[in-house]
Protein backbone atom coordinates (compact mmCIF):
# COMPACT_ATOMS: atom_id res chain seq x y z
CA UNK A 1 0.00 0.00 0.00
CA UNK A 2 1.56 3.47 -1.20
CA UNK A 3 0.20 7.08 0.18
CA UNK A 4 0.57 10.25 -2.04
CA UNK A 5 4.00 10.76 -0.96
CA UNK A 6 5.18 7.08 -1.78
CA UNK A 7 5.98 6.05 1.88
CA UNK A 8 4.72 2.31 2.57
CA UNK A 9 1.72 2.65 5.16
CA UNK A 10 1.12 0.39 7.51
CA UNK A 11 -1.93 -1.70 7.27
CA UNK A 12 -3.08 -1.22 10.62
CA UNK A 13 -3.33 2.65 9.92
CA UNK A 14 -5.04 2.26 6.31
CA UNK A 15 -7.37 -0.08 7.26
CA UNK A 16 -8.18 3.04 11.00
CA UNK A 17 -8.35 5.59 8.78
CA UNK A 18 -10.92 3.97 6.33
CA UNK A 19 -12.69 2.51 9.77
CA UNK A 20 -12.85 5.96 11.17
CA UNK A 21 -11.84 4.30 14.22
CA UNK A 22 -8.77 2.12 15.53
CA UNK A 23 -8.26 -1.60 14.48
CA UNK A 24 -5.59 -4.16 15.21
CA UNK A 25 -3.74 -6.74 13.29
CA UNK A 26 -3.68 -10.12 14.67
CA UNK A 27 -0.86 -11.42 12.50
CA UNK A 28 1.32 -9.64 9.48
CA UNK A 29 1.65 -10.57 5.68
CA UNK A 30 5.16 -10.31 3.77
CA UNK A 31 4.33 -6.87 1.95
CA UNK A 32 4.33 -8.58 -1.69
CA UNK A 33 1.76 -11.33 -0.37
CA UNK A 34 -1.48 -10.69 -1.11
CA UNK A 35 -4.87 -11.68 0.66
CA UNK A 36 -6.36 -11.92 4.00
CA UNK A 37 -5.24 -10.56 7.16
CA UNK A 38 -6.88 -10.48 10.57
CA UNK A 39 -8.00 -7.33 12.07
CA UNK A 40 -9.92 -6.67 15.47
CA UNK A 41 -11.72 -3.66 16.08
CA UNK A 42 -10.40 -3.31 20.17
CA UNK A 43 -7.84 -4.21 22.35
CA UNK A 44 -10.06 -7.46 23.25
CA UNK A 45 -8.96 -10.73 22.93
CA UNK A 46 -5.36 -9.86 22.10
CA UNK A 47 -3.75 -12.32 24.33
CA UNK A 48 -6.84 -15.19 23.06
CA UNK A 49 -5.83 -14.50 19.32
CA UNK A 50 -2.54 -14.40 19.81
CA UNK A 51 -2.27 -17.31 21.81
CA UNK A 52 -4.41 -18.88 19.05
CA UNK A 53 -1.71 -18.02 16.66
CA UNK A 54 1.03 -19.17 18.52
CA UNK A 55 -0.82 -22.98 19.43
CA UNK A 56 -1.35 -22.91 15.55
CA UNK A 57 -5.12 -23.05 16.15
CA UNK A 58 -5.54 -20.37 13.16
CA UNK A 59 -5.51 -22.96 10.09
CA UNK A 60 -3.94 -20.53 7.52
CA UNK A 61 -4.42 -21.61 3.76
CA UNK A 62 -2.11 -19.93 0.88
CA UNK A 63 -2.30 -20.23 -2.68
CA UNK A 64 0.92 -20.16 -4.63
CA UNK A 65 1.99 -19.68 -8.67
CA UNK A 66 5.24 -21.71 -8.51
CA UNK A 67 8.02 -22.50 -11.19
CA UNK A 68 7.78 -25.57 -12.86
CA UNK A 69 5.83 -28.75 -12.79
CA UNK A 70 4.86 -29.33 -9.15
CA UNK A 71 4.84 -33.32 -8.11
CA UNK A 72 1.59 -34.74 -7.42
CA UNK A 73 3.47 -36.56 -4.86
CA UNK A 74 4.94 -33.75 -3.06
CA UNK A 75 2.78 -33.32 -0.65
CA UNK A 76 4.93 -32.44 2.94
CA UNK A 77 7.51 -29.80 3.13
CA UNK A 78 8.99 -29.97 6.62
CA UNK A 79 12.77 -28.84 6.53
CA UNK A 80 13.88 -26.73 9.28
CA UNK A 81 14.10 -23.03 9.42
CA UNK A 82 16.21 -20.05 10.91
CA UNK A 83 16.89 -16.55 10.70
CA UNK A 84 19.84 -15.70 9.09
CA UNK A 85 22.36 -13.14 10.36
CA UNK A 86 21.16 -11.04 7.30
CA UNK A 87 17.44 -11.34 8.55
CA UNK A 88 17.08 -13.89 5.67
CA UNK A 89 15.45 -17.54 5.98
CA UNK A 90 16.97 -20.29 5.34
CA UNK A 91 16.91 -23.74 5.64
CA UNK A 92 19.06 -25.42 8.74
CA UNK A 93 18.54 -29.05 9.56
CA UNK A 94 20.72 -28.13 12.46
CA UNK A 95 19.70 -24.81 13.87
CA UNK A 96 16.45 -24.79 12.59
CA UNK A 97 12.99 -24.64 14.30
CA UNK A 98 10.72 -27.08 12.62
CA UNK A 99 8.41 -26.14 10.10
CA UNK A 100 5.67 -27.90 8.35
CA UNK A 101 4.04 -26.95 5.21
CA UNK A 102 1.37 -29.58 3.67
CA UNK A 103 1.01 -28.91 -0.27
CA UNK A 104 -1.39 -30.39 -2.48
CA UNK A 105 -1.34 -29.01 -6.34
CA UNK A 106 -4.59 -27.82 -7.58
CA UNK A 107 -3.40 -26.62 -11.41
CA UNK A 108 -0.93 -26.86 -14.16
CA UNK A 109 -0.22 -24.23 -16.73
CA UNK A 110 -1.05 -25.40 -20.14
CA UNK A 111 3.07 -25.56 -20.96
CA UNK A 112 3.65 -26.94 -17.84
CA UNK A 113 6.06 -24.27 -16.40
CA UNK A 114 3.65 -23.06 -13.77
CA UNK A 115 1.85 -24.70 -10.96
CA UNK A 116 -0.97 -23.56 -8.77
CA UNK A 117 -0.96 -24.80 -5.46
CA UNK A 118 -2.21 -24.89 -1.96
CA UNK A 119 0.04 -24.72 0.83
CA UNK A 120 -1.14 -24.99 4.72
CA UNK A 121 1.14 -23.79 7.33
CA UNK A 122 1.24 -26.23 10.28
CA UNK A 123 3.87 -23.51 11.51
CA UNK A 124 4.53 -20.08 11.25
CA UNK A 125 8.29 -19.23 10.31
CA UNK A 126 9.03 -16.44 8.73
CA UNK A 127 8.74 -16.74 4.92
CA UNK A 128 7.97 -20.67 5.59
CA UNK A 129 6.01 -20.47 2.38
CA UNK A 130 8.68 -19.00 0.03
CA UNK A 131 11.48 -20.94 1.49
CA UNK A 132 9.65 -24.34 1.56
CA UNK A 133 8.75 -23.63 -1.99
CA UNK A 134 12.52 -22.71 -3.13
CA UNK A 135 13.83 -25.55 -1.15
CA UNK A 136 12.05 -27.98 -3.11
CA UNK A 137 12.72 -26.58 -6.32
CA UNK A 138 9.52 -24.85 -7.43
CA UNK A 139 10.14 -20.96 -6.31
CA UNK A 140 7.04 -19.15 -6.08
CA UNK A 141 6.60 -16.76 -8.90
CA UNK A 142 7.97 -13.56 -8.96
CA UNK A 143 10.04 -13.72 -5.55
CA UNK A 144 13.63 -12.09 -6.51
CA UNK A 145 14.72 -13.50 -2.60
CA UNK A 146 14.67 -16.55 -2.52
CA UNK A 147 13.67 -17.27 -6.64
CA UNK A 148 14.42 -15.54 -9.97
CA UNK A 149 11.47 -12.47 -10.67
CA UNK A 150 10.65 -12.89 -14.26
CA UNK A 151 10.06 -9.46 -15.83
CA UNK A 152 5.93 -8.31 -15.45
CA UNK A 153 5.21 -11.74 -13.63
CA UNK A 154 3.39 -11.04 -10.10
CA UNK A 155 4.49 -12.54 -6.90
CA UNK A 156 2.46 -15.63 -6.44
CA UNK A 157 1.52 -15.89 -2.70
CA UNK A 158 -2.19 -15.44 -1.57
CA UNK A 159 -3.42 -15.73 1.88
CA UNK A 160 -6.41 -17.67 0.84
CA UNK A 161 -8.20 -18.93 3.70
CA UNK A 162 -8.20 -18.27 7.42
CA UNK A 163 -10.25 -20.71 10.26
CA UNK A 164 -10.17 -20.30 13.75
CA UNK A 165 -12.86 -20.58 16.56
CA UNK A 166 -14.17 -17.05 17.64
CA UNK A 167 -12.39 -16.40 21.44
CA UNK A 168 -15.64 -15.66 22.97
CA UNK A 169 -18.23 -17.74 21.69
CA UNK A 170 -16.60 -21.11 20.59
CA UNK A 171 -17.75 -20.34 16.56
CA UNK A 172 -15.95 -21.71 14.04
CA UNK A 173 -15.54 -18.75 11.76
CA UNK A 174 -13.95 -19.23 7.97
CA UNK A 175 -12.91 -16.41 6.06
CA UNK A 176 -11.78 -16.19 1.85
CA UNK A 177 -10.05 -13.78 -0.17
CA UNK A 178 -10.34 -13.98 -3.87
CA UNK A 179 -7.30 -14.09 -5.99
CA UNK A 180 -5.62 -10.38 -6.98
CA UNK A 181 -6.41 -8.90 -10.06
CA UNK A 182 -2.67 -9.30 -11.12
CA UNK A 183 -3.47 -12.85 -11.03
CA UNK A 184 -6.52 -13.61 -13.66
CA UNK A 185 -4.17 -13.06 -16.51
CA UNK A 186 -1.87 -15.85 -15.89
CA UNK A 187 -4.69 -18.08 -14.49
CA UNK A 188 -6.57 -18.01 -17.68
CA UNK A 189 -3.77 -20.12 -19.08
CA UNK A 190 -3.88 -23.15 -16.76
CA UNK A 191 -6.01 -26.12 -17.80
CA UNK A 192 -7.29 -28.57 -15.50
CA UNK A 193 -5.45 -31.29 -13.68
């Protein structure tokens, strides 16, 4: 999100000012990833959601464009992840904190270079998603960290799908975000798998 000026805003202040009133995110997004991200509209709660975060009670669903022809088999990512000195992730069978990301592919692109997929995190490492990916050969699109950005492609990671149980009254809430715009271009060349 740019203002006038060109200064990234935060998404907690965007999403106050068009509220009128103060909101809080429960979580955070990389800034290239698009989709959903929880917001409450107090302080209340903070310690429930955040605890339900933390327990990985918040089943968090991503959909990602990767490079190349994703297995039908691959279906558990799981290497281990740390923060590098440079703030980068990387994978560390060593120092790493376990991570688990389940993967199921949903699409191939008609010439086979691009798969859609859905990836669950079990855990919540930073990047877990775009490293997983990388480590197993099939970058997501359009990440110049830990991939190669081809020229006018967008970055393929969508926070799809978010369930949890509401902190007060036990519901099971789901919530969906539709695919970004940048995104119905390429999908229009995937057939069905």
């Amino acid at each position: 999100m740019r203002t006038e000026g060109g200064t990234q805003a935060s998404l907690e202040k965007w999403a106050s000012d068009y509220a009128e009133k103060a909101v809080y995110c429960c979580h955070r997004l990389d800034s290239l990833t698009s989709g959903l991200v929880l917001l409450r509209k107090n302080r209340r709660f903070t310690r429930e959601l955040a605890q339900a975060f933390e327990d990985h009670r918040v089943k968090k669903v991503y959909w990602a464009l990767v490079q190349g022809e994703w297995p039908q088999s691959l279906n558990r990512l799981d290497a281990k992840l740390k923060t590098a000195n440079n703030g980068m992730t990387q994978v560390s069978y060593n120092e790493g904190k376990e991570s688990l990301t389940t993967a199921r592919r949903l699409r191939l692109m008609r010439d086979r270079s691009v798969s859609w997929i859905e990836l669950t995190l079990k855990t919540g490492r930073t990047h877990q998603a775009r490293v997983h990916c990388a480590h197993a050969g099939y970058p997501i699109l359009g990440d110049s960290v830990y991939g190669k950005a081809a020229a006018g492609s967008p970055f393929g990671l969508h926070a799809r799908e978010l369930r949890f149980r509401h902190p007060a009254s036990g519901e099971s809430l789901r919530f969906v975000a539709d695919t970004p715009a940048e995104w119905h271009e390429i999908l229009r060349n995937f057939g069905s798998d």
